[in-house]
PDB file of N, CA and C in Angstrom:
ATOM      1  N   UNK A   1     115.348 -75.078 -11.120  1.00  0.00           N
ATOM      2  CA  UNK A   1     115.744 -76.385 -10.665  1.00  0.00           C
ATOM      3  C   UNK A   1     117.097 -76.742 -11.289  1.00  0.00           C
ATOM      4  N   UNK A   2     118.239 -77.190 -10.444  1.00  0.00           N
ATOM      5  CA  UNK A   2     119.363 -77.321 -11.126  1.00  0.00           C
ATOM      6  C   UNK A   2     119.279 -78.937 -11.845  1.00  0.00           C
ATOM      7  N   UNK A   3     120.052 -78.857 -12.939  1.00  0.00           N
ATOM      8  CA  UNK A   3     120.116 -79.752 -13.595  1.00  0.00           C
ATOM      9  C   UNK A   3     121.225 -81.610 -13.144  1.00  0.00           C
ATOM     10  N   UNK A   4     120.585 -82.151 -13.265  1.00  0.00           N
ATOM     11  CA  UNK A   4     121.427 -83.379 -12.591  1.00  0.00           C
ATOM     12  C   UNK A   4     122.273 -83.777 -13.729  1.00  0.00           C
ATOM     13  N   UNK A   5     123.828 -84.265 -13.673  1.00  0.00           N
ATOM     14  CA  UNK A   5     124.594 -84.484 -14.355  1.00  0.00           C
ATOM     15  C   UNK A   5     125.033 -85.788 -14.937  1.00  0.00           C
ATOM     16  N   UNK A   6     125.159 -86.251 -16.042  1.00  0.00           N
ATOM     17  CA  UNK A   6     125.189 -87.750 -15.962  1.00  0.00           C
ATOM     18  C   UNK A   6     126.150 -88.563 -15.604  1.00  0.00           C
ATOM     19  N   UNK A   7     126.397 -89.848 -15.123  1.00  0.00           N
ATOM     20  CA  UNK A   7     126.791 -90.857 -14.588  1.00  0.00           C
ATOM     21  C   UNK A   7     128.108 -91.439 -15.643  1.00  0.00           C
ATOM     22  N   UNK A   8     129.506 -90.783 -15.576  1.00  0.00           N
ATOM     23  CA  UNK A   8     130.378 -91.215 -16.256  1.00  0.00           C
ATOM     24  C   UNK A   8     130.995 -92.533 -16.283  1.00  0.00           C
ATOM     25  N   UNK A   9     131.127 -93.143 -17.060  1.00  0.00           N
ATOM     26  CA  UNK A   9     131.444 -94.610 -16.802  1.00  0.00           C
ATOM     27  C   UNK A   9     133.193 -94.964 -17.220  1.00  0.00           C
ATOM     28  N   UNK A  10     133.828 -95.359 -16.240  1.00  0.00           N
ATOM     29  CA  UNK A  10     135.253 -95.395 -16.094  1.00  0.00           C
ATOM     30  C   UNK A  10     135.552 -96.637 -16.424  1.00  0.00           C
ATOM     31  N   UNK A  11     134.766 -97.901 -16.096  1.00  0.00           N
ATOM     32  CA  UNK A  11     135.399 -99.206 -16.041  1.00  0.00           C
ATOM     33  C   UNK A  11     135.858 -99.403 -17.555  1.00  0.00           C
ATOM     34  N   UNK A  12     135.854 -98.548 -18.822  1.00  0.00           N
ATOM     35  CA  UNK A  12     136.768 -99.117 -20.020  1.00  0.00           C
ATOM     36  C   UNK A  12     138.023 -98.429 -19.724  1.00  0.00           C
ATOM     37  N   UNK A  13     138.200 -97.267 -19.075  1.00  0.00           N
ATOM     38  CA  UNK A  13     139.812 -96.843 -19.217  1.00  0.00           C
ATOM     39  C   UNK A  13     140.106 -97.423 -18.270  1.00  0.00           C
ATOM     40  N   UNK A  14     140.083 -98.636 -17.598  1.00  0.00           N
ATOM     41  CA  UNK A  14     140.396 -99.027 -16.509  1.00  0.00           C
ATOM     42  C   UNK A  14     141.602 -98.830 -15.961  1.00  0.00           C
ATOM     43  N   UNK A  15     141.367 -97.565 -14.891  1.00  0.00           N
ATOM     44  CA  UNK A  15     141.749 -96.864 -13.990  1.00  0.00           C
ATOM     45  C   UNK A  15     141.846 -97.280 -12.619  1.00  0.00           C
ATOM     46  N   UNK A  16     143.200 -97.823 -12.165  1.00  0.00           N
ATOM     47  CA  UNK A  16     143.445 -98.414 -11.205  1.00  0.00           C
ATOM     48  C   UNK A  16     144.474 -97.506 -10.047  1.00  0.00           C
ATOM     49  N   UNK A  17     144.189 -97.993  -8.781  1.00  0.00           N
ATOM     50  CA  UNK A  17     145.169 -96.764  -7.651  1.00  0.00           C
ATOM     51  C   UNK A  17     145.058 -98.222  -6.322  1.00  0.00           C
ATOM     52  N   UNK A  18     146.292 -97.995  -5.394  1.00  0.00           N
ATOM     53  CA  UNK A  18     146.661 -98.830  -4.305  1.00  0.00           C
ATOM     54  C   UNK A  18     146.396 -97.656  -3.636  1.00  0.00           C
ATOM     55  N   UNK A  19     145.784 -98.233  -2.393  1.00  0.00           N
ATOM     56  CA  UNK A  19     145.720 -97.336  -0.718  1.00  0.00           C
ATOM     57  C   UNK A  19     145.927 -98.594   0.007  1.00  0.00           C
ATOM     58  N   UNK A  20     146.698 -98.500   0.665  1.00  0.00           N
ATOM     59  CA  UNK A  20     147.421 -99.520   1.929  1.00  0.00           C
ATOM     60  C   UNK A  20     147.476-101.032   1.594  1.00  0.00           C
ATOM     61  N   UNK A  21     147.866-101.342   0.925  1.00  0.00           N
ATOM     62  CA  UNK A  21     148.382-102.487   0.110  1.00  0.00           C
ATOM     63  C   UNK A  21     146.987-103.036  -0.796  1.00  0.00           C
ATOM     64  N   UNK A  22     145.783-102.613  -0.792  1.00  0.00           N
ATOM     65  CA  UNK A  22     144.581-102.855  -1.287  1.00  0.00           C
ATOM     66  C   UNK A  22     144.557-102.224  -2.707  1.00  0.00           C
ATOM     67  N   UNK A  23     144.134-102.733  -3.888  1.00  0.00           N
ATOM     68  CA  UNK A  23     143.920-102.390  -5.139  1.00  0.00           C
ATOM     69  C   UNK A  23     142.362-102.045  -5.061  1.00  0.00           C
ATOM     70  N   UNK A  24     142.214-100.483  -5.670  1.00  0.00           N
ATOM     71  CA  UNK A  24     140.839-100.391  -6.299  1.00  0.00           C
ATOM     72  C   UNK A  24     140.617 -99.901  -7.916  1.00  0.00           C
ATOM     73  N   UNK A  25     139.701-100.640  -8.600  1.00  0.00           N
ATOM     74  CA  UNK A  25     139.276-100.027  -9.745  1.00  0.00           C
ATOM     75  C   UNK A  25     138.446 -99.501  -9.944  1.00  0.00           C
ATOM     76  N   UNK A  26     138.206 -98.253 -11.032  1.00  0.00           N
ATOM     77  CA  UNK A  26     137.111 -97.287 -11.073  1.00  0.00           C
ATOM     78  C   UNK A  26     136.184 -98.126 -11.918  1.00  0.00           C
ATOM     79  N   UNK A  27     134.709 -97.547 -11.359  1.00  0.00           N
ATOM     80  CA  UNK A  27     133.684 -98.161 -12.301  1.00  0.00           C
ATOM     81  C   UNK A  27     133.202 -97.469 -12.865  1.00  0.00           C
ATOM     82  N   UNK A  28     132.691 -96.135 -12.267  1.00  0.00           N
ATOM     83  CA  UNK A  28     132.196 -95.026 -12.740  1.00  0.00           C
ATOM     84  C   UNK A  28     131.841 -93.502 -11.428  1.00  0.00           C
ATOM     85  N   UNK A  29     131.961 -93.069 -11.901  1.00  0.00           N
ATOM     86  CA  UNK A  29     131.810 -91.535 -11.583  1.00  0.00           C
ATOM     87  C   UNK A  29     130.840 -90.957 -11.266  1.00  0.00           C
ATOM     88  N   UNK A  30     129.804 -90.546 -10.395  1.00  0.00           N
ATOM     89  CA  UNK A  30     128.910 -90.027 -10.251  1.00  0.00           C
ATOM     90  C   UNK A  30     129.088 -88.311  -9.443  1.00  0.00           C
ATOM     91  N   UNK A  31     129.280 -87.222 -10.898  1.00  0.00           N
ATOM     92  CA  UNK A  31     129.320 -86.091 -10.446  1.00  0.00           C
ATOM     93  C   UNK A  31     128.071 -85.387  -9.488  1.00  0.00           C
ATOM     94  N   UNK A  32     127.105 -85.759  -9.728  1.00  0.00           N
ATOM     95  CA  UNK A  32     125.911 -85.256  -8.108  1.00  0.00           C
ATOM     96  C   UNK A  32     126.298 -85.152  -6.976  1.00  0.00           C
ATOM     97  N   UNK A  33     126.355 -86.475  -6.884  1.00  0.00           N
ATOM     98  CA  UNK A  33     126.920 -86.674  -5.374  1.00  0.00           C
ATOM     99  C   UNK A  33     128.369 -86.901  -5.001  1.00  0.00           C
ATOM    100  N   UNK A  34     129.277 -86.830  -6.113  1.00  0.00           N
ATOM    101  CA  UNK A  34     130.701 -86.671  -5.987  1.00  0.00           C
ATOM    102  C   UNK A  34     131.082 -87.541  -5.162  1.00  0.00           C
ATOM    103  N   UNK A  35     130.604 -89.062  -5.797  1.00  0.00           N
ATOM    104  CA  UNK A  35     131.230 -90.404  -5.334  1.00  0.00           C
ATOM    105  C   UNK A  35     131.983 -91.466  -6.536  1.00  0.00           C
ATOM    106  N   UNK A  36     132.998 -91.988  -5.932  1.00  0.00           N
ATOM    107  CA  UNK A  36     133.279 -92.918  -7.191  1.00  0.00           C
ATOM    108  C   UNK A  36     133.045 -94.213  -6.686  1.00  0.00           C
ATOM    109  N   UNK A  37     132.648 -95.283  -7.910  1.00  0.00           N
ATOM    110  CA  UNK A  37     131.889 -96.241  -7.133  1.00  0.00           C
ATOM    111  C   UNK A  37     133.084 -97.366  -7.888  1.00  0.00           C
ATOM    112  N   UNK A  38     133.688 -98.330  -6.716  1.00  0.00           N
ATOM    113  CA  UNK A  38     134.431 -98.927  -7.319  1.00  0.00           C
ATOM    114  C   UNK A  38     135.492-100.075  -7.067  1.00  0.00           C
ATOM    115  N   UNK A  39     135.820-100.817  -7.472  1.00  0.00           N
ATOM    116  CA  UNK A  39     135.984-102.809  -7.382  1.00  0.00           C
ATOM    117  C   UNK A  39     137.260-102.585  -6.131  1.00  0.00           C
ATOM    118  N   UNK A  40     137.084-103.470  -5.596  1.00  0.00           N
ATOM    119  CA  UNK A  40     137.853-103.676  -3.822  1.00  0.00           C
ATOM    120  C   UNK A  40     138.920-105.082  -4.832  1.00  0.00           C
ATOM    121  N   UNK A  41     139.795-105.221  -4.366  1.00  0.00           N
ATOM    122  CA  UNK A  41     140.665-106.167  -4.620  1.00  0.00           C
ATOM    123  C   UNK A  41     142.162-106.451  -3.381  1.00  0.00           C
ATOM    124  N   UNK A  42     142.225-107.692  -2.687  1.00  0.00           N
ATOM    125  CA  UNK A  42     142.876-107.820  -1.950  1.00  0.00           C
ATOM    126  C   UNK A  42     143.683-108.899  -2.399  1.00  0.00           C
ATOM    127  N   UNK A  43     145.063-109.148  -2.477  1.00  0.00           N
ATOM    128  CA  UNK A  43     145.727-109.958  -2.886  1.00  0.00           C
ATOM    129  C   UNK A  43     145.252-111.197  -4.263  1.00  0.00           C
ATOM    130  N   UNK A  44     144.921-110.010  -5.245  1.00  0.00           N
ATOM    131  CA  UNK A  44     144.901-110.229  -6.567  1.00  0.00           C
ATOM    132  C   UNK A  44     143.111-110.935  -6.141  1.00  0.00           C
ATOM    133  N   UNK A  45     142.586-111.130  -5.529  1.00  0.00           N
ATOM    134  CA  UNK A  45     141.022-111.336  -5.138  1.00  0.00           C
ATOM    135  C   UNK A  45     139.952-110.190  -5.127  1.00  0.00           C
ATOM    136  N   UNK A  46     139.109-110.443  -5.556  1.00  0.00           N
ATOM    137  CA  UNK A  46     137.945-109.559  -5.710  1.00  0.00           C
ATOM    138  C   UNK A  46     137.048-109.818  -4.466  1.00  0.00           C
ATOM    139  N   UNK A  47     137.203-108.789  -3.499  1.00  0.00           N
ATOM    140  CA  UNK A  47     136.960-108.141  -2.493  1.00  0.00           C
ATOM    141  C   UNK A  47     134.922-108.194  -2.318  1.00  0.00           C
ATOM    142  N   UNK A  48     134.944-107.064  -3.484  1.00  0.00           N
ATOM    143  CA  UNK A  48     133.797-106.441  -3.464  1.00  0.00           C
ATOM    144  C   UNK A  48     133.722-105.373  -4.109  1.00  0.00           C
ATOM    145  N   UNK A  49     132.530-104.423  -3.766  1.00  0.00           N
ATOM    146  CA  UNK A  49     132.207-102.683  -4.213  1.00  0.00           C
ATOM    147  C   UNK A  49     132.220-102.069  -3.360  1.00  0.00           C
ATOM    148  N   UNK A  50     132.448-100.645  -3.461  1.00  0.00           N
ATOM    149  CA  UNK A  50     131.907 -99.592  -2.381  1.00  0.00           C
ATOM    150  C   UNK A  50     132.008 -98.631  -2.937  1.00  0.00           C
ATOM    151  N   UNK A  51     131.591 -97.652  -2.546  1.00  0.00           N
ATOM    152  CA  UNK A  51     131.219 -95.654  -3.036  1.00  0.00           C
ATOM    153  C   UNK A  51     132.228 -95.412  -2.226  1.00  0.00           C
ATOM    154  N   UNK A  52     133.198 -94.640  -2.851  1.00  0.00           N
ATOM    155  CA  UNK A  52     133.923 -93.883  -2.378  1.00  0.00           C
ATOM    156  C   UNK A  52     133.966 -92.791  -2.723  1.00  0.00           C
ATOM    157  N   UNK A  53     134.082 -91.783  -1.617  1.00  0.00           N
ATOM    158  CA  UNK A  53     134.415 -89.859  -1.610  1.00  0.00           C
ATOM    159  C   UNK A  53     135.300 -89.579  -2.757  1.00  0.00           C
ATOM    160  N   UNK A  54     135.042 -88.674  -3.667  1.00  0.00           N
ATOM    161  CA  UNK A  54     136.225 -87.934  -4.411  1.00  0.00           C
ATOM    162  C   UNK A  54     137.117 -87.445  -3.684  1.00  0.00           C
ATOM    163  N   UNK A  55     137.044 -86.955  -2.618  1.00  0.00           N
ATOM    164  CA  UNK A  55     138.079 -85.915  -1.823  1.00  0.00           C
ATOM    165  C   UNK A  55     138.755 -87.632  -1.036  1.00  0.00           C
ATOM    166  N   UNK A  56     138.581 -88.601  -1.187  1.00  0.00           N
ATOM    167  CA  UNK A  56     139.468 -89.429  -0.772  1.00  0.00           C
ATOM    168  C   UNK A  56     140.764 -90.095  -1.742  1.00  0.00           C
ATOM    169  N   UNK A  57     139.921 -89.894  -3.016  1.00  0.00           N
ATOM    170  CA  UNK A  57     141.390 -90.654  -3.925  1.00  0.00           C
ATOM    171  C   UNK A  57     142.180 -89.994  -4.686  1.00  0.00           C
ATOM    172  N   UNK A  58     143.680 -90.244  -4.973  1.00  0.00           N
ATOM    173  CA  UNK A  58     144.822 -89.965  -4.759  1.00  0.00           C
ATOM    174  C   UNK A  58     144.589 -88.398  -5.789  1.00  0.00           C
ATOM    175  N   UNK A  59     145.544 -87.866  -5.995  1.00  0.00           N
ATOM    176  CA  UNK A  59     145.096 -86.993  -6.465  1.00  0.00           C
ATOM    177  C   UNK A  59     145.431 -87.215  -8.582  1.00  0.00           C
ATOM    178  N   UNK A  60     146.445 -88.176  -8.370  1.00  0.00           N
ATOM    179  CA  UNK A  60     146.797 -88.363 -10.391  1.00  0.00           C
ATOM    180  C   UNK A  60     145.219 -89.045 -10.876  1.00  0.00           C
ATOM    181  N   UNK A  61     144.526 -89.287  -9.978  1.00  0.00           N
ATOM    182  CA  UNK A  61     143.214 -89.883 -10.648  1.00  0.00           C
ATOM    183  C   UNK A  61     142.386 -88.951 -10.790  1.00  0.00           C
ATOM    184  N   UNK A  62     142.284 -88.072  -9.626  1.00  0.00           N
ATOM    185  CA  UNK A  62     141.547 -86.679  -9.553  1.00  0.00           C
ATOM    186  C   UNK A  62     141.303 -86.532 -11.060  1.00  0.00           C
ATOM    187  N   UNK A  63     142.830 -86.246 -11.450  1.00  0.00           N
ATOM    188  CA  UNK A  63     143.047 -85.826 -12.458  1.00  0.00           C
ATOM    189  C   UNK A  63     142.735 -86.215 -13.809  1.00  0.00           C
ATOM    190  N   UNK A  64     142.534 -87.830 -13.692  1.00  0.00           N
ATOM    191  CA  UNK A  64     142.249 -88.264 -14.665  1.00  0.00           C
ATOM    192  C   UNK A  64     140.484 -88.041 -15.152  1.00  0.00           C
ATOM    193  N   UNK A  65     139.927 -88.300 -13.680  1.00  0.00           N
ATOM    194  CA  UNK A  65     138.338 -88.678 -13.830  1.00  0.00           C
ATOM    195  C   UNK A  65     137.565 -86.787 -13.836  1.00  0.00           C
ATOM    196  N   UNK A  66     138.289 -85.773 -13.798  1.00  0.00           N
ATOM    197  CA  UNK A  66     138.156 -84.508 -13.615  1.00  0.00           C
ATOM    198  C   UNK A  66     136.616 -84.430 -13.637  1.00  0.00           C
ATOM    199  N   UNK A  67     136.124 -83.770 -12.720  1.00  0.00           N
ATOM    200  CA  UNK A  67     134.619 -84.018 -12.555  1.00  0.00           C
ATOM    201  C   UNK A  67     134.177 -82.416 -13.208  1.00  0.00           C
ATOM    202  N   UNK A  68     134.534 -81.425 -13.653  1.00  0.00           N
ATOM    203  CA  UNK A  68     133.667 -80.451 -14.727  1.00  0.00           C
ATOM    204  C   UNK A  68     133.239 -80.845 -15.577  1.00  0.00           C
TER     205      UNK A  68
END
């Protein structure tokens, strides 16, 4: 049985990236299912949450949140 990996938590290095004039912040990392789950912000307003795809965000974050 493969082993499940734990749930990295991002929201202290708070790790921020723009996609189309929209701000998102990381909350945390979930290597299983290789989603990042994380704060919506629209003109300095708090939006909401959503799970987002790893293979969607930019790649200097890739880098930061490195999922090995």
């Amino acid at each position: 049985m493969a082993k499940r990996k734990a749930i990295m938590d991002l929201s202290s290095k708070n790790i921020e990236f723009f996609l189309e004039r929209t701000l998102y912040k990381a909350l945390n990392f979930n290597p299983n299912s290789m989603s990042l789950e994380v704060k919506i912000f629209e003109d300095g307003v708090e939006v909401g949450q959503q799970s987002m795809s790893f293979a969607h965000i930019p790649k200097e974050i890739k880098k930061i949140v490195k999922p090995n």
